[in-house]
PDB file of N, CA and C in Angstrom:
ATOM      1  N   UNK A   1       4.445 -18.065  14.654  1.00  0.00           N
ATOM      2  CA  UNK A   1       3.475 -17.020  14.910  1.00  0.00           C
ATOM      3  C   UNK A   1       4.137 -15.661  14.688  1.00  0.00           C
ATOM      4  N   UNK A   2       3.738 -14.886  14.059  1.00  0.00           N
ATOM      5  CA  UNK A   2       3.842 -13.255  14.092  1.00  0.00           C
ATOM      6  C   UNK A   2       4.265 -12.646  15.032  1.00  0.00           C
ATOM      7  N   UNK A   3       4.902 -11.618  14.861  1.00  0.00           N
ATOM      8  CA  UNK A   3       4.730 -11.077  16.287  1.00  0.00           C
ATOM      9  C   UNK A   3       3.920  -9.633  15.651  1.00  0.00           C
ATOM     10  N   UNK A   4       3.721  -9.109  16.764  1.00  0.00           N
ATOM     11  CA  UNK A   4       2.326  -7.574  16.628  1.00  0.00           C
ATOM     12  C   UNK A   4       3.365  -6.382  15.475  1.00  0.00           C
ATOM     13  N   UNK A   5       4.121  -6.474  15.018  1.00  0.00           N
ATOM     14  CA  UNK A   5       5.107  -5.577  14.441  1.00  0.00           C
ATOM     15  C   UNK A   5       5.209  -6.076  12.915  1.00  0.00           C
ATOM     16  N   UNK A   6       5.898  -7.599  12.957  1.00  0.00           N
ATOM     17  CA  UNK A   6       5.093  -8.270  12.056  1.00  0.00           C
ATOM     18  C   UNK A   6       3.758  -8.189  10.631  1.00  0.00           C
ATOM     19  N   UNK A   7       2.679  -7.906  11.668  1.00  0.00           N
ATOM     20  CA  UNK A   7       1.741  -8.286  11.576  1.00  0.00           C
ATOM     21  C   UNK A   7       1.339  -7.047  10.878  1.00  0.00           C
ATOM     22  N   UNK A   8       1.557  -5.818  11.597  1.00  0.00           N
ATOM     23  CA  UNK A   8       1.345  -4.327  11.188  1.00  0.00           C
ATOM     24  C   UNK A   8       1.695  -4.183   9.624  1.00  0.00           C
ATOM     25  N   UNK A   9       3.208  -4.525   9.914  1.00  0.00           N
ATOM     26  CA  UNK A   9       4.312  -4.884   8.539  1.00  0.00           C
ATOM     27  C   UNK A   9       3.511  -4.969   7.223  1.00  0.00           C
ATOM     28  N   UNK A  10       2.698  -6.314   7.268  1.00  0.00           N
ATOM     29  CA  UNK A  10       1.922  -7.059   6.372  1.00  0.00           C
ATOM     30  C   UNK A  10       0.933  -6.671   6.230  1.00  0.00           C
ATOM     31  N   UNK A  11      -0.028  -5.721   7.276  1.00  0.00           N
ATOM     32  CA  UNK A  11      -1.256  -5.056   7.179  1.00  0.00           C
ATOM     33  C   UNK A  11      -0.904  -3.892   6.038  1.00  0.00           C
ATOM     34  N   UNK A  12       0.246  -3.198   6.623  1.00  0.00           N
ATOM     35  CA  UNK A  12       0.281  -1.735   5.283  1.00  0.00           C
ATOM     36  C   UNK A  12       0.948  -2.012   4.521  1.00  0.00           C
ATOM     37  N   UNK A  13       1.680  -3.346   4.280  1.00  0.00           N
ATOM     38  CA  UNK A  13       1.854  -3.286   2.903  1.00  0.00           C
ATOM     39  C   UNK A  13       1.189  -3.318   2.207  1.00  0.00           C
ATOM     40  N   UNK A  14      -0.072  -3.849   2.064  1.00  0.00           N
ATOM     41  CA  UNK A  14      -1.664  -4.152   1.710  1.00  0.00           C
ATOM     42  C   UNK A  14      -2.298  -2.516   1.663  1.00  0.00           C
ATOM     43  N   UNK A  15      -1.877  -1.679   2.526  1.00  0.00           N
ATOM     44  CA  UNK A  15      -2.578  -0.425   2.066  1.00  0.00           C
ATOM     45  C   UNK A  15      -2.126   0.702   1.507  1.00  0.00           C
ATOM     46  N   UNK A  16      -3.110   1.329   1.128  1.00  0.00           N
ATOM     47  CA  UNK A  16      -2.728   3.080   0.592  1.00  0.00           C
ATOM     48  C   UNK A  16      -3.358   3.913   1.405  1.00  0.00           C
ATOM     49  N   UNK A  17      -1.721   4.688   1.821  1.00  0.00           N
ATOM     50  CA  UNK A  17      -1.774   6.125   2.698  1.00  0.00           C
ATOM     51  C   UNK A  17      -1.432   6.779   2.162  1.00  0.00           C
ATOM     52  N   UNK A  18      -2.508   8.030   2.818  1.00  0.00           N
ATOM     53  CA  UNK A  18      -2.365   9.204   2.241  1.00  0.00           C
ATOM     54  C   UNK A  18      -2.484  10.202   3.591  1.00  0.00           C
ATOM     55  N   UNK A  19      -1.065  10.547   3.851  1.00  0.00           N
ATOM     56  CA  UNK A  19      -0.896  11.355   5.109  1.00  0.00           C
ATOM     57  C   UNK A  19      -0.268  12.528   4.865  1.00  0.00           C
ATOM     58  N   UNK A  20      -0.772  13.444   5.855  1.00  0.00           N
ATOM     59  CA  UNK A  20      -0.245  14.961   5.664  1.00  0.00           C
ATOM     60  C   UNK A  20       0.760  14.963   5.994  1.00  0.00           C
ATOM     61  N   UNK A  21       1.665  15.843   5.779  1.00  0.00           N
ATOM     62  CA  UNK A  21       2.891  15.900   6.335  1.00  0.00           C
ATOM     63  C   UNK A  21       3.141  17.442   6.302  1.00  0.00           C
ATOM     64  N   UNK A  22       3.206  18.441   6.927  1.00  0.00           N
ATOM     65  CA  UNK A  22       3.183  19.494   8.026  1.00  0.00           C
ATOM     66  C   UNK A  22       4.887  20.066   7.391  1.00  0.00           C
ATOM     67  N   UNK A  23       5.390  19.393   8.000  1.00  0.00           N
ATOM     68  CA  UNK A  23       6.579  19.795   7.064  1.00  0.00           C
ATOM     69  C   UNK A  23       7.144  20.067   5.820  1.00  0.00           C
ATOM     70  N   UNK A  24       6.138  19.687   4.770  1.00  0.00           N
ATOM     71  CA  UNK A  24       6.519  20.258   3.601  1.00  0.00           C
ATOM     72  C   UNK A  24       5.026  20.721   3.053  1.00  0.00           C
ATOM     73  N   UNK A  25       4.623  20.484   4.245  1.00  0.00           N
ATOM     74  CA  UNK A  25       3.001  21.074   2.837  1.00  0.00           C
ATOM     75  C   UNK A  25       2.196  20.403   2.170  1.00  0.00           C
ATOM     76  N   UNK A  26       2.444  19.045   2.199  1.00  0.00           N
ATOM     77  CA  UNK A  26       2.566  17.911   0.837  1.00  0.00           C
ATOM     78  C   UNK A  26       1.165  16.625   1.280  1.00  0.00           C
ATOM     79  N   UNK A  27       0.536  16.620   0.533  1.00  0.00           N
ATOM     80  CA  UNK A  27      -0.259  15.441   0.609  1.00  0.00           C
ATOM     81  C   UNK A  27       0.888  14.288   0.776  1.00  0.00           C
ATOM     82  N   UNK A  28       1.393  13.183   0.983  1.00  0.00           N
ATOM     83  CA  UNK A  28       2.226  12.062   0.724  1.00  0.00           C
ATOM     84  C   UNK A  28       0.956  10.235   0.696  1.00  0.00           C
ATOM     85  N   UNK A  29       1.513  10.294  -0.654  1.00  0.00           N
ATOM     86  CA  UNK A  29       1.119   9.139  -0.944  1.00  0.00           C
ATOM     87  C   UNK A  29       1.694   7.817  -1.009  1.00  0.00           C
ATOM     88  N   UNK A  30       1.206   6.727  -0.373  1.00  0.00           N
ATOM     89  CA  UNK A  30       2.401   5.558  -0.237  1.00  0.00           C
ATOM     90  C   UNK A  30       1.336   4.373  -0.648  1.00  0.00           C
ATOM     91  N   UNK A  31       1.940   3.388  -1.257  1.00  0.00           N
ATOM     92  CA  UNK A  31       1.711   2.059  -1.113  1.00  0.00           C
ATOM     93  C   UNK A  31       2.958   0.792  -1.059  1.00  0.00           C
ATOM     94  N   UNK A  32       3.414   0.130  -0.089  1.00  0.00           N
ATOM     95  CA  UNK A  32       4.581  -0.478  -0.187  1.00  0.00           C
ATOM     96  C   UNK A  32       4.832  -1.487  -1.141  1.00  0.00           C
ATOM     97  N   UNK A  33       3.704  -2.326  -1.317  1.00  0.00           N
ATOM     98  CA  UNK A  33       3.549  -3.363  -2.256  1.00  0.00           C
ATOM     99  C   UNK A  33       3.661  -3.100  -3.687  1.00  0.00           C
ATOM    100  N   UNK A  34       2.729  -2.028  -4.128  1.00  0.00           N
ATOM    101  CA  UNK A  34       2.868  -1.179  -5.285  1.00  0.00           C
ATOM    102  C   UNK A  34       4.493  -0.418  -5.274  1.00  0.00           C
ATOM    103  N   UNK A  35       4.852   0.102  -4.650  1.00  0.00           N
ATOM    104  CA  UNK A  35       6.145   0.787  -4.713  1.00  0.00           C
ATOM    105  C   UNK A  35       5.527   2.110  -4.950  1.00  0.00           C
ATOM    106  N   UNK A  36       4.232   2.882  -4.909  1.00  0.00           N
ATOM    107  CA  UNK A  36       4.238   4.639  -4.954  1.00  0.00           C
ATOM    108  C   UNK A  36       4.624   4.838  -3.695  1.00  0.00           C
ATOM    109  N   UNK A  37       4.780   6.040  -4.306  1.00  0.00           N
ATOM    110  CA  UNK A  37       5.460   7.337  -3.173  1.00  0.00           C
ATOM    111  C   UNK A  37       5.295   8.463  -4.044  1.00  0.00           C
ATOM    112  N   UNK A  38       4.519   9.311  -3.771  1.00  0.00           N
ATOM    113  CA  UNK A  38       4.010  10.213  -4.476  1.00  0.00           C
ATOM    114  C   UNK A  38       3.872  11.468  -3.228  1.00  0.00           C
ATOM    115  N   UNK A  39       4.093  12.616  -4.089  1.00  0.00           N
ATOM    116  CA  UNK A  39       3.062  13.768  -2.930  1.00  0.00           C
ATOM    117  C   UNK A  39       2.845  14.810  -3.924  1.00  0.00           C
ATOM    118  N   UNK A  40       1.622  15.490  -3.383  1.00  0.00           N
ATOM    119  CA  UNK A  40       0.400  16.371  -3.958  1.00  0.00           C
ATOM    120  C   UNK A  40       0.237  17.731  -3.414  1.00  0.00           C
ATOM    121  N   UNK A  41      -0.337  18.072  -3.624  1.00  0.00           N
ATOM    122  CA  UNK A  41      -0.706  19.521  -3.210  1.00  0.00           C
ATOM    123  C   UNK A  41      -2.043  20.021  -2.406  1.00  0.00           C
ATOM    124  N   UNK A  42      -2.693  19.164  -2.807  1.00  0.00           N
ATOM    125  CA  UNK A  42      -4.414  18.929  -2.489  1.00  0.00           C
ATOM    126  C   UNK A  42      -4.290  17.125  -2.287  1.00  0.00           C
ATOM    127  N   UNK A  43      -5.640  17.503  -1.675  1.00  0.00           N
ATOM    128  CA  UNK A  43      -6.605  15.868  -1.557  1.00  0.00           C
ATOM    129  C   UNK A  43      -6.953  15.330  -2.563  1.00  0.00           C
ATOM    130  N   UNK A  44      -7.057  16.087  -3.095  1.00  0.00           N
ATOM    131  CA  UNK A  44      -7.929  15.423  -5.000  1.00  0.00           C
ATOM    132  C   UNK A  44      -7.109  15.113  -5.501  1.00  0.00           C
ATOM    133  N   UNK A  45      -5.678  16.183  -5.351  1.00  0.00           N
ATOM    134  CA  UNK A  45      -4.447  15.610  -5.992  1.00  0.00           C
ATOM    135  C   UNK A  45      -4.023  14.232  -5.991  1.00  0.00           C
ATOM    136  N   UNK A  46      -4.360  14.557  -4.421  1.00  0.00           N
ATOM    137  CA  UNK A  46      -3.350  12.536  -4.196  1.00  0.00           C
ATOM    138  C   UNK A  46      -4.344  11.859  -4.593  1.00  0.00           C
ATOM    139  N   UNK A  47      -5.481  11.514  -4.563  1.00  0.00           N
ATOM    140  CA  UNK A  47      -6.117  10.818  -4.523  1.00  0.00           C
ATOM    141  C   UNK A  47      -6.130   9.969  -5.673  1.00  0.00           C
ATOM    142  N   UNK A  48      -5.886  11.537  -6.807  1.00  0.00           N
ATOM    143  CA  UNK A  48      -5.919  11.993  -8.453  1.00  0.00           C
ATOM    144  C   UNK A  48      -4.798  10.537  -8.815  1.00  0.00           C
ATOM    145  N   UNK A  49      -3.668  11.049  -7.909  1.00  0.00           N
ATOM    146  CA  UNK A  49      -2.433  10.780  -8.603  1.00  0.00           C
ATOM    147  C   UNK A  49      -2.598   9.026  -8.142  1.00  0.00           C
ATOM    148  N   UNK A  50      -2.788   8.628  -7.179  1.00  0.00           N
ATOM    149  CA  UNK A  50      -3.116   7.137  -6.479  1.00  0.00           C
ATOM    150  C   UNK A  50      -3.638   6.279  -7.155  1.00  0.00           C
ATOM    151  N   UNK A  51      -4.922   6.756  -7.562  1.00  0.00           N
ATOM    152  CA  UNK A  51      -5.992   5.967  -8.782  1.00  0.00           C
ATOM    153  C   UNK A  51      -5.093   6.248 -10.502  1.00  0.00           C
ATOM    154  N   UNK A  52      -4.304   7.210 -10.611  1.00  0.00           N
ATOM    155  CA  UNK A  52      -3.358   6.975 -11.853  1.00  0.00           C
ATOM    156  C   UNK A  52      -2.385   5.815 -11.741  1.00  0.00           C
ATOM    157  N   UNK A  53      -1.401   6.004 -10.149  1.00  0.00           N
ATOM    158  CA  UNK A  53      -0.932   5.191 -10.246  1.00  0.00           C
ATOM    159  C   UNK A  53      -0.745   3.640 -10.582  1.00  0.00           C
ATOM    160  N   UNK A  54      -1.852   3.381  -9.961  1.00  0.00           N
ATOM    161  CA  UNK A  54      -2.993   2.133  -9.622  1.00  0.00           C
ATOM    162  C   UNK A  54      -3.447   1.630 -10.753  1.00  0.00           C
ATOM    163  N   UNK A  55      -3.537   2.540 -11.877  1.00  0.00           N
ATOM    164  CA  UNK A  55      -4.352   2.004 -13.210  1.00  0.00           C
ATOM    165  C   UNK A  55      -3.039   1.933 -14.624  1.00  0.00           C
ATOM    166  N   UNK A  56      -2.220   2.448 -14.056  1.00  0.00           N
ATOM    167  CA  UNK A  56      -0.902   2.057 -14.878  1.00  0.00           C
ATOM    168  C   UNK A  56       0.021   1.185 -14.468  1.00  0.00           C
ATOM    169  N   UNK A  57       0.008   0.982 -13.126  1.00  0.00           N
ATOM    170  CA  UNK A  57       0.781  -0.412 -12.858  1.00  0.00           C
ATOM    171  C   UNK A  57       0.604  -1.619 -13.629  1.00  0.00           C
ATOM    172  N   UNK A  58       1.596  -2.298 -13.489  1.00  0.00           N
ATOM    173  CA  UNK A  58       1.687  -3.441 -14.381  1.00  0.00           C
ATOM    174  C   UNK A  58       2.110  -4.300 -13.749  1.00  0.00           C
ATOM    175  N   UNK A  59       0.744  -5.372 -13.383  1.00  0.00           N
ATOM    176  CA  UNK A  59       0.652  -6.498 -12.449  1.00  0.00           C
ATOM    177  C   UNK A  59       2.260  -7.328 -12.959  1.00  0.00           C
ATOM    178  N   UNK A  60       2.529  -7.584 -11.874  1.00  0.00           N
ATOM    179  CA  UNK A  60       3.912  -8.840 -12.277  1.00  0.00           C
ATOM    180  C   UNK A  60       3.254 -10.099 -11.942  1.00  0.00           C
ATOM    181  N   UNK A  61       4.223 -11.003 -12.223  1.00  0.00           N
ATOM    182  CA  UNK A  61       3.995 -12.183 -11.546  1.00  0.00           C
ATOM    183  C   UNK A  61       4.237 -12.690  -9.832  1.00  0.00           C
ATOM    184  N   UNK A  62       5.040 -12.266  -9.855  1.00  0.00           N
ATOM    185  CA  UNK A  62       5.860 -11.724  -8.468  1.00  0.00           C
ATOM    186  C   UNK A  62       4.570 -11.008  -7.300  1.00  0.00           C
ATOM    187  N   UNK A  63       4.015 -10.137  -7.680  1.00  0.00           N
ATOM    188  CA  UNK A  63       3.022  -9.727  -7.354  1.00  0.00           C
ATOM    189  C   UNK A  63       1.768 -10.108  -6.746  1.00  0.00           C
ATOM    190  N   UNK A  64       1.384 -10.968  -8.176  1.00  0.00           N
ATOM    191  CA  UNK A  64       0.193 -11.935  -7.840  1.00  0.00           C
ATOM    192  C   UNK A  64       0.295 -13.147  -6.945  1.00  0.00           C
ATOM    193  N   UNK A  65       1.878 -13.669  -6.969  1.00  0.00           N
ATOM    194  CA  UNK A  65       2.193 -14.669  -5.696  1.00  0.00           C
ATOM    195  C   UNK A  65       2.170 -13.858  -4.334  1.00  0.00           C
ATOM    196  N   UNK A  66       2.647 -12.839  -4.111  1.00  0.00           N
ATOM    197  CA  UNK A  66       2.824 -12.333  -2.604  1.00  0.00           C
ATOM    198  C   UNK A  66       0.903 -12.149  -2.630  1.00  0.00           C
ATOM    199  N   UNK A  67       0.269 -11.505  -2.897  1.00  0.00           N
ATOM    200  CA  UNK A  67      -0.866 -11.839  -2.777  1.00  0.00           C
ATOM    201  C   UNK A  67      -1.894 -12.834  -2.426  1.00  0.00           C
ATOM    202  N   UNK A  68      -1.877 -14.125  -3.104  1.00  0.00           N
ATOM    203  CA  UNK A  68      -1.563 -15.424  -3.189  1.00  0.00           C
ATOM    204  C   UNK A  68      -1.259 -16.101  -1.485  1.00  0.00           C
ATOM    205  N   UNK A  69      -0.028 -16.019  -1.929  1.00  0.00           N
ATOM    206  CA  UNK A  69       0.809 -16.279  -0.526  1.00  0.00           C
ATOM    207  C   UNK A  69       0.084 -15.868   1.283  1.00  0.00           C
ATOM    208  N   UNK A  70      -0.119 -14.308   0.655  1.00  0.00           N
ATOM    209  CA  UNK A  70      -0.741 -14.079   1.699  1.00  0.00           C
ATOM    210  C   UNK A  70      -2.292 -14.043   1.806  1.00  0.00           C
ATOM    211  N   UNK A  71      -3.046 -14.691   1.052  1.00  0.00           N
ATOM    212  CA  UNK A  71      -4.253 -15.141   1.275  1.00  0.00           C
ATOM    213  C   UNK A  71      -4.548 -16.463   2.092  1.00  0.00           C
ATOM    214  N   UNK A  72      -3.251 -17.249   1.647  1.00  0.00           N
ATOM    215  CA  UNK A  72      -3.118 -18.530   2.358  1.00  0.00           C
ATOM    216  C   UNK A  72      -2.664 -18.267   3.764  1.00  0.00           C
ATOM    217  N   UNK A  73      -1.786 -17.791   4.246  1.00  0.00           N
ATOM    218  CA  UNK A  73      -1.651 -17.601   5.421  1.00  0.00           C
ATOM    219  C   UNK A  73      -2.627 -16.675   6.425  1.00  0.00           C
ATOM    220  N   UNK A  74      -3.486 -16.244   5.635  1.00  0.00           N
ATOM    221  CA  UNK A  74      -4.894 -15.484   6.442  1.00  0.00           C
ATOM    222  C   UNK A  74      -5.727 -16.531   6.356  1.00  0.00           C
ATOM    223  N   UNK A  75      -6.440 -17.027   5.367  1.00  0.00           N
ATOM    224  CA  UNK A  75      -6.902 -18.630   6.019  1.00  0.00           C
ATOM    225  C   UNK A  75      -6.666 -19.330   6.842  1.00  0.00           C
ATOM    226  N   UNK A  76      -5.187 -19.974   6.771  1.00  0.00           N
ATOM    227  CA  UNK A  76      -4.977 -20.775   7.809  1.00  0.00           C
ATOM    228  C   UNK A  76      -4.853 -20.259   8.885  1.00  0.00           C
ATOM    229  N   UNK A  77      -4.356 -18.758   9.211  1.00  0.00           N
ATOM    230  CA  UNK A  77      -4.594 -18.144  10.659  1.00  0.00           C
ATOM    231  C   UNK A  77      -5.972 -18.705  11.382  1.00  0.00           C
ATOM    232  N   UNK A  78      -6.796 -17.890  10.140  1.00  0.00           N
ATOM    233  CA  UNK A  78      -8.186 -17.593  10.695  1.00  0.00           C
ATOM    234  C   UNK A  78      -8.799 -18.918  11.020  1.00  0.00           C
ATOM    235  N   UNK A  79      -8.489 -20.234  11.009  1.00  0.00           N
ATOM    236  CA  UNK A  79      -9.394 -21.192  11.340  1.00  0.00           C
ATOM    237  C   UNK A  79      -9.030 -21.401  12.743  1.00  0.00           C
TER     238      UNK A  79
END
């Protein structure tokens, strides 16, 4: 079983943030799975730059298994 830290872990690797950060001014853009790390100037920027990122990546194979992988283990949780 997971533990709650875990679990978080595996939730954002699955997502894209886009958080302010106060200290430099900077939109900051992340996805862990993807590997961006980006920052912007504006909202549109990141957003801009996220959906670029996103459409030039180049699915691996590697990729499509951790995906995969973790579809199966959300099934079998969920029953």
């Amino acid at each position: 079983m997971k533990t709650t830290g875990q679990f978080i872990n595996d939730t954002l690797q699955h997502s894209f943030l886009i958080l302010w950060k106060e200290d430099k001014k900077k939109w900051e853009v992340g996805c862990a799975l993807l590997k961006i790390n980006l920052q912007a100037d504006t909202y549109a920027e990141a957003i801009q730059s996220l959906a670029k990122a996103i459409l030039d990546y180049k699915l691996s194979h590697e990729f499509s298994e951790v995906i995969e992988n973790d579809k199966e283990d959300y099934l079998k949780s969920s029953k």
